[in-house]
Protein backbone atom coordinates (compact mmCIF):
# COMPACT_ATOMS: atom_id res chain seq x y z
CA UNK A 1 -5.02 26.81 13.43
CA UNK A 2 -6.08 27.46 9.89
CA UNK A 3 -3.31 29.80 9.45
CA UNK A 4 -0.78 26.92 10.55
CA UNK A 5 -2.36 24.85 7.56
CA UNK A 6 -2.51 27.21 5.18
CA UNK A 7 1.48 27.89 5.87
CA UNK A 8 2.14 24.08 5.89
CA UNK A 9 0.81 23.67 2.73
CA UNK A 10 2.70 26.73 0.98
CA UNK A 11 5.93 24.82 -0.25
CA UNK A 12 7.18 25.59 -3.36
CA UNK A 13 8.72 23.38 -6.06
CA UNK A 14 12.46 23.09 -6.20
CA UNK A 15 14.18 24.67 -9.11
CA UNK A 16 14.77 23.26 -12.78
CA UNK A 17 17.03 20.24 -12.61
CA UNK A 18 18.74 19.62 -15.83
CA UNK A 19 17.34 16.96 -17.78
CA UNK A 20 19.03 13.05 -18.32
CA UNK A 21 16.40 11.12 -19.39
CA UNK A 22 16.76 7.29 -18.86
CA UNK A 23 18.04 5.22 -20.77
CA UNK A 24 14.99 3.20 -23.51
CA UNK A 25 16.07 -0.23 -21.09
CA UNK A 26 15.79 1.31 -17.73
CA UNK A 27 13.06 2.55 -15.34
CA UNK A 28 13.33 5.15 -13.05
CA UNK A 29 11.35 5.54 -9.60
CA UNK A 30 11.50 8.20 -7.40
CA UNK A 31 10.86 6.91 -3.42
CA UNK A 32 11.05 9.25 -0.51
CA UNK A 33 13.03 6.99 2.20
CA UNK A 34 15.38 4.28 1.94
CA UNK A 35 14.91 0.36 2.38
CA UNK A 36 16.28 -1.12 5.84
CA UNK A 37 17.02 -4.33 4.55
CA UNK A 38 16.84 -6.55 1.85
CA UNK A 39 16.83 -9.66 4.24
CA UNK A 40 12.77 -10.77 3.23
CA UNK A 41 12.09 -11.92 7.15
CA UNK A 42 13.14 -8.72 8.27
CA UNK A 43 10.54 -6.40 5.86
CA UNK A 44 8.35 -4.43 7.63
CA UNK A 45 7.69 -1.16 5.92
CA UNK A 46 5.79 -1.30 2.25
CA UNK A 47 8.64 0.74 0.53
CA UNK A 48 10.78 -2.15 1.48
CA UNK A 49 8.07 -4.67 0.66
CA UNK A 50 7.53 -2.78 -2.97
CA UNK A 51 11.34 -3.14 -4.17
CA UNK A 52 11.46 -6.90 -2.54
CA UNK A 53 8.34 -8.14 -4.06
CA UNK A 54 10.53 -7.80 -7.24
CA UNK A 55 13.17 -9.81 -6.27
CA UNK A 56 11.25 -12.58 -4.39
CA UNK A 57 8.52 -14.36 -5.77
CA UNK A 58 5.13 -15.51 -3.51
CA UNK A 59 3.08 -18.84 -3.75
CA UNK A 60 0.08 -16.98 -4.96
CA UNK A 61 -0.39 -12.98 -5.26
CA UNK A 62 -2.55 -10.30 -4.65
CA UNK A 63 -3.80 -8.64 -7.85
CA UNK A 64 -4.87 -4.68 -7.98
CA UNK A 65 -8.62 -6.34 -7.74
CA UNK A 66 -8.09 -7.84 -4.46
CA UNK A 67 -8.40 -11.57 -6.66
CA UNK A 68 -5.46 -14.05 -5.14
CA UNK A 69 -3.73 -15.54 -8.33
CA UNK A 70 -1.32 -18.68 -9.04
CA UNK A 71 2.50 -17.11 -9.06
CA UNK A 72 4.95 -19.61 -7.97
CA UNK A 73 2.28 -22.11 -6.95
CA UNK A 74 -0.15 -23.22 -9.73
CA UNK A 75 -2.34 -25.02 -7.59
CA UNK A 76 -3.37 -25.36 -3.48
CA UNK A 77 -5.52 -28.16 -1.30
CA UNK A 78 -6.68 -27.32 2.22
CA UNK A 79 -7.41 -29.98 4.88
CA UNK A 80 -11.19 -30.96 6.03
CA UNK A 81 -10.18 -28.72 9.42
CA UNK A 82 -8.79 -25.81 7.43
CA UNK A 83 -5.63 -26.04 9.23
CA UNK A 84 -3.20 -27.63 6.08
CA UNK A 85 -2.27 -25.83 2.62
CA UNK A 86 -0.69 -28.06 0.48
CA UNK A 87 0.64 -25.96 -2.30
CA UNK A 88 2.06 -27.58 -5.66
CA UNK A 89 4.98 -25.65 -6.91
CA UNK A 90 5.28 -24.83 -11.08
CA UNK A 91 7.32 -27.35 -12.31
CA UNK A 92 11.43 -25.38 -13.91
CA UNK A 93 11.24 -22.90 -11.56
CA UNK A 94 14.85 -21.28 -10.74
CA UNK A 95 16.71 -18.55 -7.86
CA UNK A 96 18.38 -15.89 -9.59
CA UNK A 97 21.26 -18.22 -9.35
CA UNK A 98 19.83 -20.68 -11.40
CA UNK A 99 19.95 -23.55 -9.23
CA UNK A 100 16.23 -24.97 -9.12
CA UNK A 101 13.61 -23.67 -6.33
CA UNK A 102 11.94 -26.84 -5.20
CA UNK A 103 9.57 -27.21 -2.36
CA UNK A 104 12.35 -27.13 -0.09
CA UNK A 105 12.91 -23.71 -0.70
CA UNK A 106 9.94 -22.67 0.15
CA UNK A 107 10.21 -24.83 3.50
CA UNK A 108 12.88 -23.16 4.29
CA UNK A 109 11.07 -19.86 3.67
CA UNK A 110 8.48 -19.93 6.23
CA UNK A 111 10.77 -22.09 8.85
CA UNK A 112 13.79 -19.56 8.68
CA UNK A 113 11.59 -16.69 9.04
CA UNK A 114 9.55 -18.59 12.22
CA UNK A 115 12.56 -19.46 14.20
CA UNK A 116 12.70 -17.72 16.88
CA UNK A 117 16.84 -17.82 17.38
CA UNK A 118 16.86 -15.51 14.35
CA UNK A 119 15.07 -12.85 15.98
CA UNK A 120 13.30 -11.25 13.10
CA UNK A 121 10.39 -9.00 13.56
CA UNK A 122 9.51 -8.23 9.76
CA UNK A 123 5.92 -8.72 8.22
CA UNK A 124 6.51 -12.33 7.52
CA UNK A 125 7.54 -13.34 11.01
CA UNK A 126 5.49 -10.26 12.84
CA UNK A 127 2.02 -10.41 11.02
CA UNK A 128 1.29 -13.19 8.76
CA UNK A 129 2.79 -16.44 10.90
CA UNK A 130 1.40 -14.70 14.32
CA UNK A 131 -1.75 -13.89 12.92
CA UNK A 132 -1.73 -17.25 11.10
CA UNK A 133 -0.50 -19.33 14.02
CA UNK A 134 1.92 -21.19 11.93
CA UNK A 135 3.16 -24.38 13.31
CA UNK A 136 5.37 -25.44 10.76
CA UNK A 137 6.35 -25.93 6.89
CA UNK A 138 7.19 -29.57 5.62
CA UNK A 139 8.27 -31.17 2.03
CA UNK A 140 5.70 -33.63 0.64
CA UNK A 141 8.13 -34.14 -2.94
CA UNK A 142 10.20 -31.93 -5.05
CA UNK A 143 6.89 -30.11 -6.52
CA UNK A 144 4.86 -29.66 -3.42
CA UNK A 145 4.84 -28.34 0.41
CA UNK A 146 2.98 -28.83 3.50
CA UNK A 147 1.69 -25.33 5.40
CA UNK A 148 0.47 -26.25 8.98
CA UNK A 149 -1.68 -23.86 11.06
CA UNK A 150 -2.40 -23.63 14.61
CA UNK A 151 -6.33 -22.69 13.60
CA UNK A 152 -8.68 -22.56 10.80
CA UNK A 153 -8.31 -18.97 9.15
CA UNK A 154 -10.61 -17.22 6.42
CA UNK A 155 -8.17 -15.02 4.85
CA UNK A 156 -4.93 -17.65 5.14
CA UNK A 157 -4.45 -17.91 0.91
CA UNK A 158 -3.99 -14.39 1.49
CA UNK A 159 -1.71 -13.72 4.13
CA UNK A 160 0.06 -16.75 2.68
CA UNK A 161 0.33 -15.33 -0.11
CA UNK A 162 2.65 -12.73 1.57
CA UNK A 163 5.36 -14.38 2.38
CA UNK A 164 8.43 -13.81 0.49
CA UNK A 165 9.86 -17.19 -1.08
CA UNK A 166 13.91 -17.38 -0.76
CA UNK A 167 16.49 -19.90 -1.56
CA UNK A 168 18.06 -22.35 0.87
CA UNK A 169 21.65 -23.27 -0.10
CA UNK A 170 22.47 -19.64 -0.28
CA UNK A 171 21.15 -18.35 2.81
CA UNK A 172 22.16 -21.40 5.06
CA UNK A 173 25.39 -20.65 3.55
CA UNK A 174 25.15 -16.39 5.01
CA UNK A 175 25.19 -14.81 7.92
CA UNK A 176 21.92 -12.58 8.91
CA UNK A 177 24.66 -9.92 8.21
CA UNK A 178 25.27 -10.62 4.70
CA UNK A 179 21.91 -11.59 4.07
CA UNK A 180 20.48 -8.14 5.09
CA UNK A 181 22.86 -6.75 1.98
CA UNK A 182 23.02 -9.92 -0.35
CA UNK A 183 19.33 -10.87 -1.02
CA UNK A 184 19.23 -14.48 -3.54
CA UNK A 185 15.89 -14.48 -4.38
CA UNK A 186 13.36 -16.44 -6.57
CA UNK A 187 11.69 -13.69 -8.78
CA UNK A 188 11.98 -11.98 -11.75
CA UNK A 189 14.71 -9.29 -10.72
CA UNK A 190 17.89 -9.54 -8.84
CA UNK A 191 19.83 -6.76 -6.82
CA UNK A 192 22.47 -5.19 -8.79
CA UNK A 193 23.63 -2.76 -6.36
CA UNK A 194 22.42 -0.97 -3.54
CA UNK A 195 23.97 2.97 -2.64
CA UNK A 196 22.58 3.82 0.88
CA UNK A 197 20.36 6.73 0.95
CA UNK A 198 20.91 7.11 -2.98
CA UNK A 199 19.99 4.67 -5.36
CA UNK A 200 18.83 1.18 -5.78
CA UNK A 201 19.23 -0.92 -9.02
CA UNK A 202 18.06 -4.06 -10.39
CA UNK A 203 18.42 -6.21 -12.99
CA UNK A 204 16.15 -8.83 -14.94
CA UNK A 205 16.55 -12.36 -14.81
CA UNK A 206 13.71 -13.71 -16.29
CA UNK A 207 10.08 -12.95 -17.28
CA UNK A 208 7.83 -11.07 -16.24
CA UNK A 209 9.06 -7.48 -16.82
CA UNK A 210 9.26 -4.96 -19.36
CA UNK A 211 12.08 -3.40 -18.24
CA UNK A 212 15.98 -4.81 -18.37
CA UNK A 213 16.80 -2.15 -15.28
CA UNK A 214 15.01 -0.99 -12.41
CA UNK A 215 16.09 2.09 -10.50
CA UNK A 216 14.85 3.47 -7.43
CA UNK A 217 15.99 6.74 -6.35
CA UNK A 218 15.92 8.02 -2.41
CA UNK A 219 14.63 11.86 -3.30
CA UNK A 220 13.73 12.61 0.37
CA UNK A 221 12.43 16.25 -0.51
CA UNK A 222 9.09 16.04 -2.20
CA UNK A 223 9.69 19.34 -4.29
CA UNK A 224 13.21 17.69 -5.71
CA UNK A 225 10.90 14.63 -6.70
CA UNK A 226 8.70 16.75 -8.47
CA UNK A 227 11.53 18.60 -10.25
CA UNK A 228 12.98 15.34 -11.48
CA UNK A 229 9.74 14.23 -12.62
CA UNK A 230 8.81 17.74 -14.60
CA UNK A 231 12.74 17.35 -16.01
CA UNK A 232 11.88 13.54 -17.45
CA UNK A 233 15.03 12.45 -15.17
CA UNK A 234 12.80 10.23 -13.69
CA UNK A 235 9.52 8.04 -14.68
CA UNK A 236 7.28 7.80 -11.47
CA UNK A 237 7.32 9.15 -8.16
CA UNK A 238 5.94 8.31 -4.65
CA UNK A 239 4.31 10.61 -2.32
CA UNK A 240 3.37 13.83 -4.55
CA UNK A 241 3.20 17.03 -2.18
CA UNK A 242 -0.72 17.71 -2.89
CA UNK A 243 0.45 21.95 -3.61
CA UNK A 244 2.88 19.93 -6.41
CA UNK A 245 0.22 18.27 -8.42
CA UNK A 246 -0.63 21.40 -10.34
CA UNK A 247 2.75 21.76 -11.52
CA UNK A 248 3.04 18.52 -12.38
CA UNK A 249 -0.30 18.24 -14.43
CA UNK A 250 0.45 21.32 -16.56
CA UNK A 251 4.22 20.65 -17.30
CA UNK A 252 3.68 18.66 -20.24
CA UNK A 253 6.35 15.43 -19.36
CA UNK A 254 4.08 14.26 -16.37
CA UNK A 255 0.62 13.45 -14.94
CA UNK A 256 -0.60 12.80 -11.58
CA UNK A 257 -2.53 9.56 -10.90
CA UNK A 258 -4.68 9.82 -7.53
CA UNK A 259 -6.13 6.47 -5.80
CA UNK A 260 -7.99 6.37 -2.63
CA UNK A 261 -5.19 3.84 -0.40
CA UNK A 262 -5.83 1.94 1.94
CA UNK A 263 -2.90 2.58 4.48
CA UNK A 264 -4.26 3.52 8.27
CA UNK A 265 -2.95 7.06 9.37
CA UNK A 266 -3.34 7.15 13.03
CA UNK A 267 -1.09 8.46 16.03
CA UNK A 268 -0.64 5.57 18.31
CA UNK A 269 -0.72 5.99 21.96
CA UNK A 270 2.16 4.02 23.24
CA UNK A 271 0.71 2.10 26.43
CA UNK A 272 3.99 0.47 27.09
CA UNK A 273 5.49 0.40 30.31
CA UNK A 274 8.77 2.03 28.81
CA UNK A 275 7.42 5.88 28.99
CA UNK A 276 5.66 5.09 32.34
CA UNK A 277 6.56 8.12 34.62
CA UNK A 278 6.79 10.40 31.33
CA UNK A 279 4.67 13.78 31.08
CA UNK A 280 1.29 13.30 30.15
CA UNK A 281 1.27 8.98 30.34
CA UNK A 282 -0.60 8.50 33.00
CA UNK A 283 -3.45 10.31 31.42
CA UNK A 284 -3.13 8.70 27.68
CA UNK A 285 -3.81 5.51 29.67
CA UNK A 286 -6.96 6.27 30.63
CA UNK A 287 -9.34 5.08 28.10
CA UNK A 288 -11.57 8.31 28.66
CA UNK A 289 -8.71 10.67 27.80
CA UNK A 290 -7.75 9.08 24.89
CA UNK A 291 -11.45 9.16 24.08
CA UNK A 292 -11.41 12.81 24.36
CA UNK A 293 -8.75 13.62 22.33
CA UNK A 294 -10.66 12.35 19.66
CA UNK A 295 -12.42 15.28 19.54
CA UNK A 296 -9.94 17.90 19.27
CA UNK A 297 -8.55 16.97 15.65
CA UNK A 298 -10.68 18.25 12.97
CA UNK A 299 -9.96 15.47 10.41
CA UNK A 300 -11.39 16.76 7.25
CA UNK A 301 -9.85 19.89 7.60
CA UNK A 302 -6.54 18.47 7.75
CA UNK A 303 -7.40 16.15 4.90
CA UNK A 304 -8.40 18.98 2.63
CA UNK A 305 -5.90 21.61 3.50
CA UNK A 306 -2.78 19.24 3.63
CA UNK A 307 -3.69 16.29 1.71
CA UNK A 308 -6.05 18.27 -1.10
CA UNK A 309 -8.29 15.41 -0.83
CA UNK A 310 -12.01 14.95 1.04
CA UNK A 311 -11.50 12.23 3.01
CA UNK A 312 -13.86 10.38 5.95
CA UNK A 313 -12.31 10.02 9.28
CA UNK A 314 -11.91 6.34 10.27
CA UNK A 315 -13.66 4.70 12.78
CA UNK A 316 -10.88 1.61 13.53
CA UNK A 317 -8.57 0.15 11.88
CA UNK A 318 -10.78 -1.69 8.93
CA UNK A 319 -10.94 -0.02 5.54
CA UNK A 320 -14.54 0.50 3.84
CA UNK A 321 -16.54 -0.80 2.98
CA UNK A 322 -15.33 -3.61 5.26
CA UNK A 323 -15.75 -1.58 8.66
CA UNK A 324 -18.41 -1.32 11.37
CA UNK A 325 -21.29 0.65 9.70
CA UNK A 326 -23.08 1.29 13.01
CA UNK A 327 -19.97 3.28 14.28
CA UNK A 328 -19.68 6.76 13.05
CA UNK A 329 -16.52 9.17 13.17
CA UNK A 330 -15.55 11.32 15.92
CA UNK A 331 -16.70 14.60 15.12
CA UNK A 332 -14.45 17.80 15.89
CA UNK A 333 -15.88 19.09 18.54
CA UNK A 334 -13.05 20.52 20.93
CA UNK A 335 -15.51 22.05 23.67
CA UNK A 336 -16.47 18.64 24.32
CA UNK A 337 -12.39 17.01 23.91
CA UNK A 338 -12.29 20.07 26.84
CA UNK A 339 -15.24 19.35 29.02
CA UNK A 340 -14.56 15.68 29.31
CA UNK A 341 -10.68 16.77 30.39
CA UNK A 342 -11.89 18.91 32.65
CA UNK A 343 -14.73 15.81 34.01
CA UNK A 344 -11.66 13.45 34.21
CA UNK A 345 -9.52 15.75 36.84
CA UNK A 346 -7.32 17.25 33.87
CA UNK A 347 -8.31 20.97 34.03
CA UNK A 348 -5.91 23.67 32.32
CA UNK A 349 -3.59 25.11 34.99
CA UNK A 350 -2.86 28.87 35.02
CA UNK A 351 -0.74 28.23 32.41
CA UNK A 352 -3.43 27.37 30.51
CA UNK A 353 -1.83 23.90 30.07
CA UNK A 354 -3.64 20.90 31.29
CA UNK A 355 -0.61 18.41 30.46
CA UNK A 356 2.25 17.75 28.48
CA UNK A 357 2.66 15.47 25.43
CA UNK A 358 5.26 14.53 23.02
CA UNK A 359 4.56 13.72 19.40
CA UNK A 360 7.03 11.71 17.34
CA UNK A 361 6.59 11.87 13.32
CA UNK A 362 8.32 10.91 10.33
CA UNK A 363 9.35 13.11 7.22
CA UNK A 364 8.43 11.79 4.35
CA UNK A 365 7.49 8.83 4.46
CA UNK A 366 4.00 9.43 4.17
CA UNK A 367 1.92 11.75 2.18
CA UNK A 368 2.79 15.22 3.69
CA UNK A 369 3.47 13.54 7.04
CA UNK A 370 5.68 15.82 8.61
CA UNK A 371 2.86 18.91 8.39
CA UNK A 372 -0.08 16.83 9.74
CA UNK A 373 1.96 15.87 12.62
CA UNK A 374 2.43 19.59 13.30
CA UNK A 375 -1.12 20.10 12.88
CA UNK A 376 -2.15 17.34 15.50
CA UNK A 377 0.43 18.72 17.51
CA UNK A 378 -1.20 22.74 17.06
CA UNK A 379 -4.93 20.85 17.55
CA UNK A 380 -4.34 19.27 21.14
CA UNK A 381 -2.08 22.35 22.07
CA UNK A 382 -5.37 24.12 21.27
CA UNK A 383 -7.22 22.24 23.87
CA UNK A 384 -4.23 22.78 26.68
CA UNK A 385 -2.67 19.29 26.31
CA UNK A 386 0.84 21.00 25.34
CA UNK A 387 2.28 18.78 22.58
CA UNK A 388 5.54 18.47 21.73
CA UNK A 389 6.32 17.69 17.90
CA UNK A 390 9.54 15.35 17.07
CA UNK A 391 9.77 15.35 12.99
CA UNK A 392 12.11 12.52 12.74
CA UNK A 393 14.42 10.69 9.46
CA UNK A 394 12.38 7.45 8.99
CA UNK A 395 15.11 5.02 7.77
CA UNK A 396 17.50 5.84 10.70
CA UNK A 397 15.09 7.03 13.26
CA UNK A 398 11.86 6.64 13.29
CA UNK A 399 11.59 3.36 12.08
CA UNK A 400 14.37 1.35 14.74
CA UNK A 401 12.10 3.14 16.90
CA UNK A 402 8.56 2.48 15.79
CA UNK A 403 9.05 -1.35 15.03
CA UNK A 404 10.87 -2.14 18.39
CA UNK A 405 7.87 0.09 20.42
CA UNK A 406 10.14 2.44 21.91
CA UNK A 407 8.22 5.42 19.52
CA UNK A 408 6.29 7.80 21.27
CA UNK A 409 4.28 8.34 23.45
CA UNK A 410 2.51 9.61 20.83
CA UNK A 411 3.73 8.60 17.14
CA UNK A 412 2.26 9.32 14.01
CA UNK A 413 2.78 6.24 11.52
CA UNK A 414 0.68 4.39 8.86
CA UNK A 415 -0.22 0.47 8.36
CA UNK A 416 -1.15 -0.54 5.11
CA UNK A 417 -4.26 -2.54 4.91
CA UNK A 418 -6.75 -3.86 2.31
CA UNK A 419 -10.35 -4.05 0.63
CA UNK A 420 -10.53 -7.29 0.67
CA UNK A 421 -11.19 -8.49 4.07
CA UNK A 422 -11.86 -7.20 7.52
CA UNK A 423 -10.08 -9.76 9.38
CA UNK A 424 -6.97 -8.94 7.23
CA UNK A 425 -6.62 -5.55 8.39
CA UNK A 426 -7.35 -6.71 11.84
CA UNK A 427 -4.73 -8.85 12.03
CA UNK A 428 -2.49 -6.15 13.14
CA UNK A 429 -3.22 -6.61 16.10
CA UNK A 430 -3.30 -10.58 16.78
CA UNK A 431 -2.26 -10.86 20.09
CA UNK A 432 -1.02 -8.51 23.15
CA UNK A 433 2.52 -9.59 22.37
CA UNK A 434 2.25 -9.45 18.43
CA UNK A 435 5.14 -7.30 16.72
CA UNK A 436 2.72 -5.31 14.97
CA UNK A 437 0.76 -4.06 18.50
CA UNK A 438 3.16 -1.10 18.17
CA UNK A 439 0.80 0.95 21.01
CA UNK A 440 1.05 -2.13 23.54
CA UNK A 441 -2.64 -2.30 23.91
CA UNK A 442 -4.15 -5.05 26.16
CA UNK A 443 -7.61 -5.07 26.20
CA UNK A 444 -8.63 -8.73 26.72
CA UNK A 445 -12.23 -7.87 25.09
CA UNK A 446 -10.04 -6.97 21.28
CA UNK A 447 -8.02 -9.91 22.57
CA UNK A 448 -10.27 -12.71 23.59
CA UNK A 449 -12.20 -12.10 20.85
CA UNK A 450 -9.78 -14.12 17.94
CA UNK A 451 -10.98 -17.25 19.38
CA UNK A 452 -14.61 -16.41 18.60
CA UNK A 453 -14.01 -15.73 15.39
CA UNK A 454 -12.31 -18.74 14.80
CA UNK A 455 -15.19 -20.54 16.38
CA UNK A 456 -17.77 -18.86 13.98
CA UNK A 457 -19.79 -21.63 11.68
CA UNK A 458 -21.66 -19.29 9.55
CA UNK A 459 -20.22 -15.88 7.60
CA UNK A 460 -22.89 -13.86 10.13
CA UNK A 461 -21.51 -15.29 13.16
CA UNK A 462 -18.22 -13.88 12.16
CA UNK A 463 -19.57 -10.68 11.00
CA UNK A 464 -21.40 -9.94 14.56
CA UNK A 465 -17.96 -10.24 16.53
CA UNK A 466 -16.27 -8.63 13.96
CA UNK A 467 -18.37 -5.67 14.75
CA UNK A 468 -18.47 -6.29 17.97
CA UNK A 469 -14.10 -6.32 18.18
CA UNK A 470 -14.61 -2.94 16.53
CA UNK A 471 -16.79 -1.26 18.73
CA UNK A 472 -14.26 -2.44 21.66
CA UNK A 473 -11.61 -0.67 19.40
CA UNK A 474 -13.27 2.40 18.62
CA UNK A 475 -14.71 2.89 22.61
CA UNK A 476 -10.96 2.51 24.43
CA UNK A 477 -9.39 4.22 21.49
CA UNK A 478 -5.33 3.13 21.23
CA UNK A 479 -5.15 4.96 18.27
CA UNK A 480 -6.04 8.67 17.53
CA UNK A 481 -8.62 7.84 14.95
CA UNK A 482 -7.30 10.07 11.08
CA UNK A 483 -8.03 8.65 8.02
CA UNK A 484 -7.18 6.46 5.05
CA UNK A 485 -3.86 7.83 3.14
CA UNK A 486 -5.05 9.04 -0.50
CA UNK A 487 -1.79 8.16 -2.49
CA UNK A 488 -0.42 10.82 -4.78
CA UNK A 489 1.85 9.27 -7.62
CA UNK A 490 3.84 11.29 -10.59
CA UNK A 491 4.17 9.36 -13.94
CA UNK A 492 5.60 10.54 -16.53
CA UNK A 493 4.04 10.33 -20.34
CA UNK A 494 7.47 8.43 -21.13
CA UNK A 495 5.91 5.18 -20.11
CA UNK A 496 2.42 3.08 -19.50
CA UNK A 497 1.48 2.20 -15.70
CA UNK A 498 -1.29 2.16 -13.19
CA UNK A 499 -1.19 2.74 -9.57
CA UNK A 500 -2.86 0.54 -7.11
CA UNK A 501 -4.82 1.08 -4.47
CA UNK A 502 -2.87 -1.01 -1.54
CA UNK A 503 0.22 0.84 -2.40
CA UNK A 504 1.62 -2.23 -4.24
CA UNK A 505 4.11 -0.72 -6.70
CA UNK A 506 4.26 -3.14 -9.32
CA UNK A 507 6.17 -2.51 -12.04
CA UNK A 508 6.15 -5.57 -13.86
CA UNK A 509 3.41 -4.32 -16.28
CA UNK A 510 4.88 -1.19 -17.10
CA UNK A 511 6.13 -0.19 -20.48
CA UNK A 512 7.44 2.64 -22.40
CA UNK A 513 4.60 4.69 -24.20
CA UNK A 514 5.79 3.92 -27.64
């Protein structure tokens, strides 16, 4: 096993690109996948979500902090029941178009992306209105709009603030077709063009931004990013391969910025019906299984030889210091992940093999993705559950797959999340038939327990069945419990910006160094 790490981790950096700095006008960012669409209901992956939130402006935002902040909104009133946000819209505000963005805009922004005939399943539609129970937006006058929830919510300015604000005349006008290509949005940038699996640029159209041009450049190979950082070809880069960061900090053009993220690695188990009669599904469904294979990964291993970072394993799905502090990590202890195989009828055969398992990953999407995978995959082999690895292209694999359910039965994927509330990142998983329940779990007591949240009077009340909705998690285990994703980002001395801990890439704030 450690010899499988140490070869993962031996890639070497590609060799010297020739140098084309950009031009003083234009940014350059280096991404490792592709966007899927630039239609904002459809948004499900936070590389998509980082180039959108560009073009499309929110009510309020999320600042690096974790503070919520006026954008497009300057003001908000909630109902006496909590279930009403009546938002009041900055007065001159325009599309890219410049035809004015009134309150029916943003109607028309949270309707379009609720209706079900349209059949999206992006982060607006999938997570914030399920989680939200969103009954319905409505136009009070030209400057202000009516939100209506189903329930009272804690964290509802926040998820609001989310959802990306479009404009009607234009999209009433498209097809979901030409809307996935032809995004008219409402902030500060619009799409100039778009070269699949190559490059995406945009232009300014008004304040804020330092920039004129933004281009994002698909660099699927981590060492080529690397290069093109090193040879001032480009200005910052996603994903930095942790054996590149050396090479980077010495070369002179370039720096590495590290942040603790907040992005959930986990391998799902994939309870669906779909892989029923598969190898190895009828024992993932057994909550004592999946339990034991919790043992076999040794977390911090993989976190320090892959990820050159010391990282704690998680115990659910909530980021610290938000999680349940009575609930400690699975240890690596793979006697035990053996012994309680062997207890639930699953002893090795005379192969040595107790069952078979198959592992789908993506490459590069997250932070040396492709070589953990491999390493889960070596870790349960280990313990005689013979696993199958599937390294798969995210844009035009592994992601159709992932976001319709149909990954697996064991996938490796991430979910961003946040510091700023627990309920947030447990909003993932709303309800049984919730988008975002990628492993089709249905345990009524994760389940059930929403409405006891929402019927918490006091901040304790809600804390107890918080903990209590995470103990439920963490005992019937649908998700092989890693860690939280440090993020690795290149930036070159060229220009002035900060990365962010919730994987936000905002480049609004960033400027040339002199």
């Amino acid at each position: 096993m450690k010899a499988l790490l140490i070869t993962c981790a031996a890639a070497l950096l590609a060799p010297a690109i020739a140098s084309a700095a950009p031009a003083a006008d234009t940014l350059v960012v280096g991404i490792s996948a592709d966007v899927s669409t630039f239609d904002p209901d459809n948004m499900d992956s936070r590389d998509n979500l980082n180039i959108a939130e560009h073009i499309f402006g929110t009510l309020y935002s999320i600042a690096a902090d974790g503070s919520i902040k006026p954008s497009l909104a300057n003001a908000y009133k909630v109902s006496d029941d909590g279930t009403e946000y009546t938002f009041t819209l900055n007065p001159g505000l325009t599309c890219e178009d410049g035809e004015a963005l009134t309150a029916k805009d943003v109607a028309y922004s949270f309707n379009r992306a609720a209706d079900p005939k349209n059949g999206f399943i992006g982060n607006t539609p999938g997570f914030v209105l399920t989680a939200l129970d969103f009954k319905g937006a409505t136009v009070v006058d030209d400057l202000d709009v009516k939100i209506k929830l189903g329930k009272k919510s804690s964290i509802a300015l926040g998820m609001l603030s989310e959802v990306l604000i479009h404009c009607k005349a234009p999209y009433e006008k498209m097809t979901l077709e030409q809307a996935a290509a032809h995004p008219v949005g409402s902030g500060s940038y619009r799409l100039a063009s778009w070269a699949r699996g190559s490059e995406i640029v945009l232009e300014k159209v008004k304040d804020p931004g330092f920039f004129k041009k933004i281009v994002f450049r698909i660099i699927p190979e981590a060492s080529t990013r690397s290069a093109e950082l090193i040879a001032g070809n480009v200005d910052i880069i996603t994903n930095v391969a942790p054996d590149q960061v050396g090479a980077i900090d010495i070369s002179g053009t370039a720096t590495v910025q590290k942040v603790q993220g907040t992005r959930r690695i986990y391998v799902g188990f994939n309870l669906g019906d779909r892989f029923s009669g598969t190898p190895g599904m009828d024992a993932i469904k057994k909550p004592e299984i999946r339990r034991a294979l919790q043992y076999a990964i040794d977390v911090p291993t993989i976190c320090s030889a892959l990820l050159d970072f010391n990282c704690k394993r998680a115990t659910g799905p909530v980021n610290p210091p938000n999680d349940n502090p009575d609930l400690k990590p699975y240890p690596y202890d793979p006697d035990r992940a053996e012994k309680m195989l062997d207890q639930a009828g699953y002893p090795r055969g005379a192969d040595g093999v107790r069952f078979h398992l198959k592992l789908q990953a993506p490459r590069g999407r997250y932070l040396n993705d492709a070589n953990v995978a491999l390493a889960i995959g070596q870790y349960l082999s280990d313990i005689g559950v013979e696993t199958n690895v599937e390294v798969l292209d995210w844009a035009s694999v592994f992601q159709p797959l992932s976001r319709t359910h149909r990954a697996g039965p064991l996938f490796l994927i991430g979910d961003g999340g946040a510091t700023w509330s627990a309920i947030y990142d447990m909003a993932i998983l709303p309800t049984i038939t919730a988008e975002t329940n990628n492993t089709e779990w249905k345990n009524p007591a994760w389940f059930d327990g929403w409405a006891d949240i929402d019927a918490a009077k006091t901040p304790k009340e809600e804390r107890a069945v918080i903990n209590r909705m995470l103990k439920v998690f963490y005992d019937d285990s649908p998700w092989l419990l890693l860690y939280f994703q440090p993020d690795f980002y290149g930036v070159s001395k060229r220009v002035i910006w900060q990365a962010r801990r919730d994987e936000r890439i905002d480049l609004f704030d960033a400027r040339l160094a002199q």
